[in-house]
PDB file of N, CA and C in Angstrom:
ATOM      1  N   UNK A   1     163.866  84.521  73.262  1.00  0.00           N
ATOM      2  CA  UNK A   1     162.884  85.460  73.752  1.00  0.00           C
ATOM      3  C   UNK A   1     161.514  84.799  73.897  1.00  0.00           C
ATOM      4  N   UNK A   2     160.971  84.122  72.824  1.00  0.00           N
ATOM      5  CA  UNK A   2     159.790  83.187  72.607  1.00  0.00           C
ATOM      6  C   UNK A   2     159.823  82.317  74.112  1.00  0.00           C
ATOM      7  N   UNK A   3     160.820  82.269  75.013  1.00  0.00           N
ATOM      8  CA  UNK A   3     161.080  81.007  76.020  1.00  0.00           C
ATOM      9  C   UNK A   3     160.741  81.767  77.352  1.00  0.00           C
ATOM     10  N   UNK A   4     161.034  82.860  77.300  1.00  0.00           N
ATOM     11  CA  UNK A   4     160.458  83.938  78.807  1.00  0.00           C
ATOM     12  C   UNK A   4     159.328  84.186  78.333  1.00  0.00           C
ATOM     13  N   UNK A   5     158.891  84.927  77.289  1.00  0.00           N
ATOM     14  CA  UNK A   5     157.341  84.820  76.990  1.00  0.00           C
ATOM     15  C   UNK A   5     156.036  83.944  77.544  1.00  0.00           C
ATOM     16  N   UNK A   6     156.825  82.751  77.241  1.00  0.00           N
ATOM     17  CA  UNK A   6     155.954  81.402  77.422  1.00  0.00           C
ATOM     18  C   UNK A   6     156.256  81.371  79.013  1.00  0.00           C
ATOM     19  N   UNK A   7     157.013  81.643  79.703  1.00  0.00           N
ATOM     20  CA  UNK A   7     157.454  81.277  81.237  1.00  0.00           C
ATOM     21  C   UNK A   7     156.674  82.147  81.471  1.00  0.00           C
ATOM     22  N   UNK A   8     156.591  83.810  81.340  1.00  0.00           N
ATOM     23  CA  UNK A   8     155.824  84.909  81.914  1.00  0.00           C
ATOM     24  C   UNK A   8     154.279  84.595  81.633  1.00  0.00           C
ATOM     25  N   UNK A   9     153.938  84.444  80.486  1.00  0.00           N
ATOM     26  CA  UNK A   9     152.052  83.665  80.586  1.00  0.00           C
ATOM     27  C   UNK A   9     151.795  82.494  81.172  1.00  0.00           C
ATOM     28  N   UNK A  10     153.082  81.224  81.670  1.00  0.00           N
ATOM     29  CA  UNK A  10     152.722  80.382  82.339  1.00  0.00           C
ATOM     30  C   UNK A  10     152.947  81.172  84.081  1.00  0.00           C
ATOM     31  N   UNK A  11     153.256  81.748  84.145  1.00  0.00           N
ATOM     32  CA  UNK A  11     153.970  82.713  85.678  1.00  0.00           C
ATOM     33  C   UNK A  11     152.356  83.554  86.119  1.00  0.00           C
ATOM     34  N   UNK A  12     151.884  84.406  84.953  1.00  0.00           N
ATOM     35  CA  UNK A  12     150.278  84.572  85.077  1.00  0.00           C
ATOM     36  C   UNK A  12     149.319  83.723  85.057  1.00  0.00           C
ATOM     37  N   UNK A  13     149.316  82.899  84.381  1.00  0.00           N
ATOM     38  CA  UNK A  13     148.275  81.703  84.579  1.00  0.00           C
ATOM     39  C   UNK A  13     148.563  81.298  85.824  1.00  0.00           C
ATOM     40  N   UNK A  14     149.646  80.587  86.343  1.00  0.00           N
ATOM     41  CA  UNK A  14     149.561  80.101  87.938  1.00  0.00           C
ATOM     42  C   UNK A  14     148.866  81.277  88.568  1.00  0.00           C
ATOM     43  N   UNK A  15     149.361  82.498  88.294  1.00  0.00           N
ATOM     44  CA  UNK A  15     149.006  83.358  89.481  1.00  0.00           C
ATOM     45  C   UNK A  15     147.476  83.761  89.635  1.00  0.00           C
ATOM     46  N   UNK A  16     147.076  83.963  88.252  1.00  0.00           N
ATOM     47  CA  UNK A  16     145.439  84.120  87.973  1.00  0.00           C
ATOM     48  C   UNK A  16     144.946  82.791  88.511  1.00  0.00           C
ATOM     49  N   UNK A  17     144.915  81.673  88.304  1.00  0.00           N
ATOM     50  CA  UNK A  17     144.462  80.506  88.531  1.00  0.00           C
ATOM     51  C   UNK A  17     144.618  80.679  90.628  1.00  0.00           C
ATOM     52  N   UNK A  18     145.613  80.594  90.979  1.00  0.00           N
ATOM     53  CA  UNK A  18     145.965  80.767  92.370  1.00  0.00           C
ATOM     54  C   UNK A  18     144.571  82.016  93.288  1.00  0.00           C
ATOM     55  N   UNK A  19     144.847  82.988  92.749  1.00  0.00           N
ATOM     56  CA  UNK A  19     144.310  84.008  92.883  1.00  0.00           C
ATOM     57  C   UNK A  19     142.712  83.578  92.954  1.00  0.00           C
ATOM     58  N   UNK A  20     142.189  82.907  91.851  1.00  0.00           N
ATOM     59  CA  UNK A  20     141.212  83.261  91.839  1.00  0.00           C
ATOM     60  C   UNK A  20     140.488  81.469  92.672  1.00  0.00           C
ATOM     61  N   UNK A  21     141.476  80.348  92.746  1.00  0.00           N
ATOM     62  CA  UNK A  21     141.324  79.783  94.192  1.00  0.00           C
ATOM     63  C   UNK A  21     140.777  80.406  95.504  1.00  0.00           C
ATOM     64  N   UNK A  22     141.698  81.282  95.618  1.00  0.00           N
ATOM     65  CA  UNK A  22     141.566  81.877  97.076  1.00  0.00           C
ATOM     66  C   UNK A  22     140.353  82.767  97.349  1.00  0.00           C
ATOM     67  N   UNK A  23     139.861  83.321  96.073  1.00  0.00           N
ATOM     68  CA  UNK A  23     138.499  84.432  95.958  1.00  0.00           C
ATOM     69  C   UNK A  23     137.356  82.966  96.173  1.00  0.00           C
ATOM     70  N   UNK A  24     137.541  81.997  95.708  1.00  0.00           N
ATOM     71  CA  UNK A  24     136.672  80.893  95.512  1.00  0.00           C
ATOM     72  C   UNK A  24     136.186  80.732  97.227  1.00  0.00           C
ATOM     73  N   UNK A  25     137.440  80.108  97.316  1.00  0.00           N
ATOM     74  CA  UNK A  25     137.588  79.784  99.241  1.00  0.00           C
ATOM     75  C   UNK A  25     137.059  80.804  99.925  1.00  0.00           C
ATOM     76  N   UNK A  26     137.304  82.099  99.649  1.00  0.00           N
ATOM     77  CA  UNK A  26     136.745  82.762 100.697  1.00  0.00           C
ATOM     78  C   UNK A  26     135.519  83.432 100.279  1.00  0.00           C
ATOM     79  N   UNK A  27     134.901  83.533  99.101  1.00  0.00           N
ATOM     80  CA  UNK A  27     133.362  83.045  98.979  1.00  0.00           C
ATOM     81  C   UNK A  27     132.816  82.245  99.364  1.00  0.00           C
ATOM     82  N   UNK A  28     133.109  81.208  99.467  1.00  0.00           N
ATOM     83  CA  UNK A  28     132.609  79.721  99.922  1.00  0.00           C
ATOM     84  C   UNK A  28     132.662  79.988 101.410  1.00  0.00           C
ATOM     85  N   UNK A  29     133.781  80.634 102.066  1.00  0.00           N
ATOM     86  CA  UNK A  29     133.546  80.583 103.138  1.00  0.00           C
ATOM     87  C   UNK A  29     132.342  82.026 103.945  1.00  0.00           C
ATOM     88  N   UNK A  30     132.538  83.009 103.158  1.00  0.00           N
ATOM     89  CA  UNK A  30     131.387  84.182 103.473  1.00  0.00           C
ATOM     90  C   UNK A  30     130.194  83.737 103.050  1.00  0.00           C
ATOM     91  N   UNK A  31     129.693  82.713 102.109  1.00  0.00           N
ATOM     92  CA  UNK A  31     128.383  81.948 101.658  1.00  0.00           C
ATOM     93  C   UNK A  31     128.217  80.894 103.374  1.00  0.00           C
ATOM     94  N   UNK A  32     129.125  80.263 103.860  1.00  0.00           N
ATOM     95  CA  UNK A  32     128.519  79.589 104.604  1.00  0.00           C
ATOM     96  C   UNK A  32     128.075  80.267 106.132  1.00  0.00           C
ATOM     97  N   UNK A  33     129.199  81.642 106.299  1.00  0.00           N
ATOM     98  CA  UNK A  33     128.848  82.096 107.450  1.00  0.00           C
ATOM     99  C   UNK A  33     127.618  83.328 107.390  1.00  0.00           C
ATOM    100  N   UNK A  34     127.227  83.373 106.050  1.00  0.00           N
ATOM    101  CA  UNK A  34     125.536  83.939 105.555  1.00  0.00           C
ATOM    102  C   UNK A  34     124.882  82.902 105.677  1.00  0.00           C
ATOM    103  N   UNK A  35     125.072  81.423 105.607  1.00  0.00           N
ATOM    104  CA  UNK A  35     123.883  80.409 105.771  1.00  0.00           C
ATOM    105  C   UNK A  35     123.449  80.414 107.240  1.00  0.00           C
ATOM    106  N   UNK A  36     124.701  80.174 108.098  1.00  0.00           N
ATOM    107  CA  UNK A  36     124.983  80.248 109.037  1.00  0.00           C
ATOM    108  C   UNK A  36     123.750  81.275 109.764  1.00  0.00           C
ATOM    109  N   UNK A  37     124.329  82.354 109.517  1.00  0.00           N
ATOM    110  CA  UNK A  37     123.520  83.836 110.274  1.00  0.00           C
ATOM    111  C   UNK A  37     121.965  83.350 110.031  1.00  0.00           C
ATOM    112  N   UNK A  38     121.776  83.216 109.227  1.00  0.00           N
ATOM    113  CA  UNK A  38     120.717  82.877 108.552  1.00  0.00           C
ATOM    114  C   UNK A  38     119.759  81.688 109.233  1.00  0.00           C
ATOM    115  N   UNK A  39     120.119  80.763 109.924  1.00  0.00           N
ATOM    116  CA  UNK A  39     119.652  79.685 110.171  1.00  0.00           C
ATOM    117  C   UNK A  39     119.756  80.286 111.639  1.00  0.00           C
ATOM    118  N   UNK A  40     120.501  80.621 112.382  1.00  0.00           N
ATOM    119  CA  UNK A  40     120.663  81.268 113.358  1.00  0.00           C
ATOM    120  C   UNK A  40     119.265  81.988 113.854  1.00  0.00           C
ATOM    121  N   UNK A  41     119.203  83.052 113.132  1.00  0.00           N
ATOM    122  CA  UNK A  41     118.114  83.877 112.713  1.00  0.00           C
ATOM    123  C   UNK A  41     116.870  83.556 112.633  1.00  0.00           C
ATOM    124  N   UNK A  42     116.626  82.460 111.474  1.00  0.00           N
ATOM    125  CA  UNK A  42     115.348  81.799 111.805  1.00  0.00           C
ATOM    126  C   UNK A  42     115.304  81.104 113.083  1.00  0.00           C
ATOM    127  N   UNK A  43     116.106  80.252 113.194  1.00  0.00           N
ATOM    128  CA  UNK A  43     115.787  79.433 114.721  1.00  0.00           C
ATOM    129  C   UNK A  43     114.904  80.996 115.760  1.00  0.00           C
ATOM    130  N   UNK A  44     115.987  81.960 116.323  1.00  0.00           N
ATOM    131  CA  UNK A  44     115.523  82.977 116.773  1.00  0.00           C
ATOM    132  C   UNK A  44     113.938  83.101 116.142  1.00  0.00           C
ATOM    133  N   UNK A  45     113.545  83.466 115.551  1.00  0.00           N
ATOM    134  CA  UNK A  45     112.270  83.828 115.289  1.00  0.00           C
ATOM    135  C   UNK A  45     110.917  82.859 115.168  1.00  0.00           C
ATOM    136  N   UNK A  46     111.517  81.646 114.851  1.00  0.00           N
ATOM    137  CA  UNK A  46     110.243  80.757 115.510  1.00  0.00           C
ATOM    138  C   UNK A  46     110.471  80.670 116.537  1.00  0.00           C
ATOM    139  N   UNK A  47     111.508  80.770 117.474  1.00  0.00           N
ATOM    140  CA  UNK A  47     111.423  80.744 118.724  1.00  0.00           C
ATOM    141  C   UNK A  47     110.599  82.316 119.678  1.00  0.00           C
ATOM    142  N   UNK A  48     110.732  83.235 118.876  1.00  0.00           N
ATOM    143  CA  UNK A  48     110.052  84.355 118.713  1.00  0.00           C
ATOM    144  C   UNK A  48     108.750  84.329 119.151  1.00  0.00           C
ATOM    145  N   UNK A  49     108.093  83.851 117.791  1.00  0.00           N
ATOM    146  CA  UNK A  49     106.796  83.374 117.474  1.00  0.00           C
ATOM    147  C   UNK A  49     106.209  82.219 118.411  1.00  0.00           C
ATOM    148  N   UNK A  50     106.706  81.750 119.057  1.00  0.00           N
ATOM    149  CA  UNK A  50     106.405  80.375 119.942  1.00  0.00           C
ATOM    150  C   UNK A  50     106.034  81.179 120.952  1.00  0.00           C
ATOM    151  N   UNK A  51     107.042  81.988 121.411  1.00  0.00           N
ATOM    152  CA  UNK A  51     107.293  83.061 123.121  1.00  0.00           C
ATOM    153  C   UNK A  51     105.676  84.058 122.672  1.00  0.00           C
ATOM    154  N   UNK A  52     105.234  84.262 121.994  1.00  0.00           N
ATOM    155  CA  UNK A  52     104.293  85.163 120.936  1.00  0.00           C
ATOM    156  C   UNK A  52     102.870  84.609 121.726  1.00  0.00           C
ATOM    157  N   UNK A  53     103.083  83.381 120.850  1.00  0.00           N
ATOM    158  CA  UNK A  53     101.657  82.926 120.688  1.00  0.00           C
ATOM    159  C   UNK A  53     101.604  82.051 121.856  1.00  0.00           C
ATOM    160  N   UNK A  54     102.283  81.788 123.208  1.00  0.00           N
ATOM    161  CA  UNK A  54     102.353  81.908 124.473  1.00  0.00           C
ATOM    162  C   UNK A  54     101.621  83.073 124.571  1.00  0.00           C
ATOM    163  N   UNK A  55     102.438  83.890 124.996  1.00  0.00           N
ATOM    164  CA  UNK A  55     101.714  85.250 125.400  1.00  0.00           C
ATOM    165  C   UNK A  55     100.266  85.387 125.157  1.00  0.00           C
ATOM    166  N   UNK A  56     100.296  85.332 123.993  1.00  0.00           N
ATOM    167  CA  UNK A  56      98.859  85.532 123.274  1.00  0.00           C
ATOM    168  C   UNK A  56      97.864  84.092 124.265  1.00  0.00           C
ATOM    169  N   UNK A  57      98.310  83.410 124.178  1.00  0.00           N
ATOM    170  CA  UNK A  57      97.376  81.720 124.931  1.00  0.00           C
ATOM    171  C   UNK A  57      96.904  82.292 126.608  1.00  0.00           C
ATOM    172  N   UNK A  58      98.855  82.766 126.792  1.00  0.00           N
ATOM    173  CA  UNK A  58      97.681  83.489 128.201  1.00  0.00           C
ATOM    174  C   UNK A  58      96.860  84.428 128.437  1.00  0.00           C
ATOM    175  N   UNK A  59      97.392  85.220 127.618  1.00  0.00           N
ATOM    176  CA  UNK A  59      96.551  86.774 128.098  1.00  0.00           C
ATOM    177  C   UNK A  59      94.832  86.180 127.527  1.00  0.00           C
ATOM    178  N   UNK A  60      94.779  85.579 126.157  1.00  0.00           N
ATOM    179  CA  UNK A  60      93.181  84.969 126.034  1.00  0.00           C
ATOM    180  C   UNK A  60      93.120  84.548 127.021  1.00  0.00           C
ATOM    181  N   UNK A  61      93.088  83.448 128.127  1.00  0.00           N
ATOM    182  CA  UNK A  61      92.848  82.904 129.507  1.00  0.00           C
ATOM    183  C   UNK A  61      92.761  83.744 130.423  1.00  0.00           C
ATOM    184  N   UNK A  62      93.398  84.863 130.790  1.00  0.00           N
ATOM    185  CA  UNK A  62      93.271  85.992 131.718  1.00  0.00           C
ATOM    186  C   UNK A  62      91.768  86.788 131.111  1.00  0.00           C
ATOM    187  N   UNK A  63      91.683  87.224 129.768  1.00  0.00           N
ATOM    188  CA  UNK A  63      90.978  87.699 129.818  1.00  0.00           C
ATOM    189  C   UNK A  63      89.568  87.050 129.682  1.00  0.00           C
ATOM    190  N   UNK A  64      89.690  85.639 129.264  1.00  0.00           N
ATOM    191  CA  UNK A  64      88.387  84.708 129.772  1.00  0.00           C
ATOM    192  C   UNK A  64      87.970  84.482 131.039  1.00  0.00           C
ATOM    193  N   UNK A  65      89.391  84.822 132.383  1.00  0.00           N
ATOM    194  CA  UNK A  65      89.120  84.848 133.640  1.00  0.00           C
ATOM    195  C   UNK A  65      88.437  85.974 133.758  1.00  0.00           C
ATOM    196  N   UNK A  66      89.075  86.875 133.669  1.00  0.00           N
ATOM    197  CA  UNK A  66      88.759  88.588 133.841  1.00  0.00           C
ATOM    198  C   UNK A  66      86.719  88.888 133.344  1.00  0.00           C
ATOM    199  N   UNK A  67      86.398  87.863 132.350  1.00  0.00           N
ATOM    200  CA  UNK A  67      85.084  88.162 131.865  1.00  0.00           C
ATOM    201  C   UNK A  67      84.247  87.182 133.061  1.00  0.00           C
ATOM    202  N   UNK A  68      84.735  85.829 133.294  1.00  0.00           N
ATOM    203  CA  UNK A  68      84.149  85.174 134.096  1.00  0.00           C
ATOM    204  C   UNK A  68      83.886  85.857 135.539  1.00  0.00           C
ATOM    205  N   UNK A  69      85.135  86.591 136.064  1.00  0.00           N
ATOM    206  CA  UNK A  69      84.842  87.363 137.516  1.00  0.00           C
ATOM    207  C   UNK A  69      84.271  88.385 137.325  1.00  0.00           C
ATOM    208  N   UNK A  70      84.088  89.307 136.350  1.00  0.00           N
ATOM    209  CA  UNK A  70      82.872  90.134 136.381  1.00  0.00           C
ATOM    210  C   UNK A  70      81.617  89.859 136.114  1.00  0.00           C
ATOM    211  N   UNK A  71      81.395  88.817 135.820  1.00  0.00           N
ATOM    212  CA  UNK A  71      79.675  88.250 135.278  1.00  0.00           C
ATOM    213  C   UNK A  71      79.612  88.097 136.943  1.00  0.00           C
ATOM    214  N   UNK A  72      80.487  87.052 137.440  1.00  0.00           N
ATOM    215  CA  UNK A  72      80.159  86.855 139.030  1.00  0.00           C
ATOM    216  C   UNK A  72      80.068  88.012 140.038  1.00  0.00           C
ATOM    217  N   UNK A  73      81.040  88.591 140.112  1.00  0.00           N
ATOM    218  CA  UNK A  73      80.905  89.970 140.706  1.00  0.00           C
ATOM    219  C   UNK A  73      79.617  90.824 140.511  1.00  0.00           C
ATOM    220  N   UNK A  74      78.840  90.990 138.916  1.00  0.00           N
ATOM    221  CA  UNK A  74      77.698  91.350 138.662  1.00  0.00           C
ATOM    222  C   UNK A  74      76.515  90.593 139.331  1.00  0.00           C
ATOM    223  N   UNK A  75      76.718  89.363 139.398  1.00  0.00           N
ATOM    224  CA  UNK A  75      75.722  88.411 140.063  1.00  0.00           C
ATOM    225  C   UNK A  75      75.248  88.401 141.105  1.00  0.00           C
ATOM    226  N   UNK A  76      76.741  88.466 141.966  1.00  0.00           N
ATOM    227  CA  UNK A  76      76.774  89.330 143.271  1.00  0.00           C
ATOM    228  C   UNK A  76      76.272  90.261 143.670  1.00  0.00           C
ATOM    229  N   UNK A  77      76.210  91.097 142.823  1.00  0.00           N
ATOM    230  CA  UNK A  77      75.458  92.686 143.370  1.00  0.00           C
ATOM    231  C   UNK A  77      74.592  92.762 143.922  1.00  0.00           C
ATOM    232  N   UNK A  78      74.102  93.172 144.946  1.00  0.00           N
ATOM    233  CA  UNK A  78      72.537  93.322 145.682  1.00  0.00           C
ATOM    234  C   UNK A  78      71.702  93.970 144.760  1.00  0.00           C
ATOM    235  N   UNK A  79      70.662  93.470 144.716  1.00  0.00           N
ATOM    236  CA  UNK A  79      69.661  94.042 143.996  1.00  0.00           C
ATOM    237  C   UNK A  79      68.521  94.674 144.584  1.00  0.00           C
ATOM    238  N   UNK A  80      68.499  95.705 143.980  1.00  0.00           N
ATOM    239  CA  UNK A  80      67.564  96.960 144.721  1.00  0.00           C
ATOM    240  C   UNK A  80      66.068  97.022 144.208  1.00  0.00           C
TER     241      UNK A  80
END
């Protein structure tokens, strides 16, 4: 009896041990496709921030144009 005993806790140990392999692996593998997303993500958002502070570079230049053609336009004006 002592001889299946010992077979049935070595029969759980493989299987616990096995088992908890495979939880390993596929943590390891949901950890890398969160790094993944993740790096993804940032790339996206400094690329974000780049498209941003574009925007922002022109519209300051438009509106440094926009101040320059009304001083001229004012300059212009006939004076009465």
């Amino acid at each position: 009896m002592a001889g299946s005993e010992s077979k049935a806790a070595k029969d759980l140990s493989a299987m616990v041990e096995t088992t908890m392999q495979q939880l390993q692996s596929r943590f390891q593998n949901l950890s890398d496709q969160i790094i993944s997303k993740m790096d993804e993500m940032g790339t996206r958002i400094d690329d974000l921030e780049n498209n941003v502070a574009d925007l922002m570079t022109q519209a300051g230049g438009m509106e440094d144009h926009h101040k320059s053609n009304d001083f001229e336009e004012r300059t212009s004006w006939p004076k009465h």
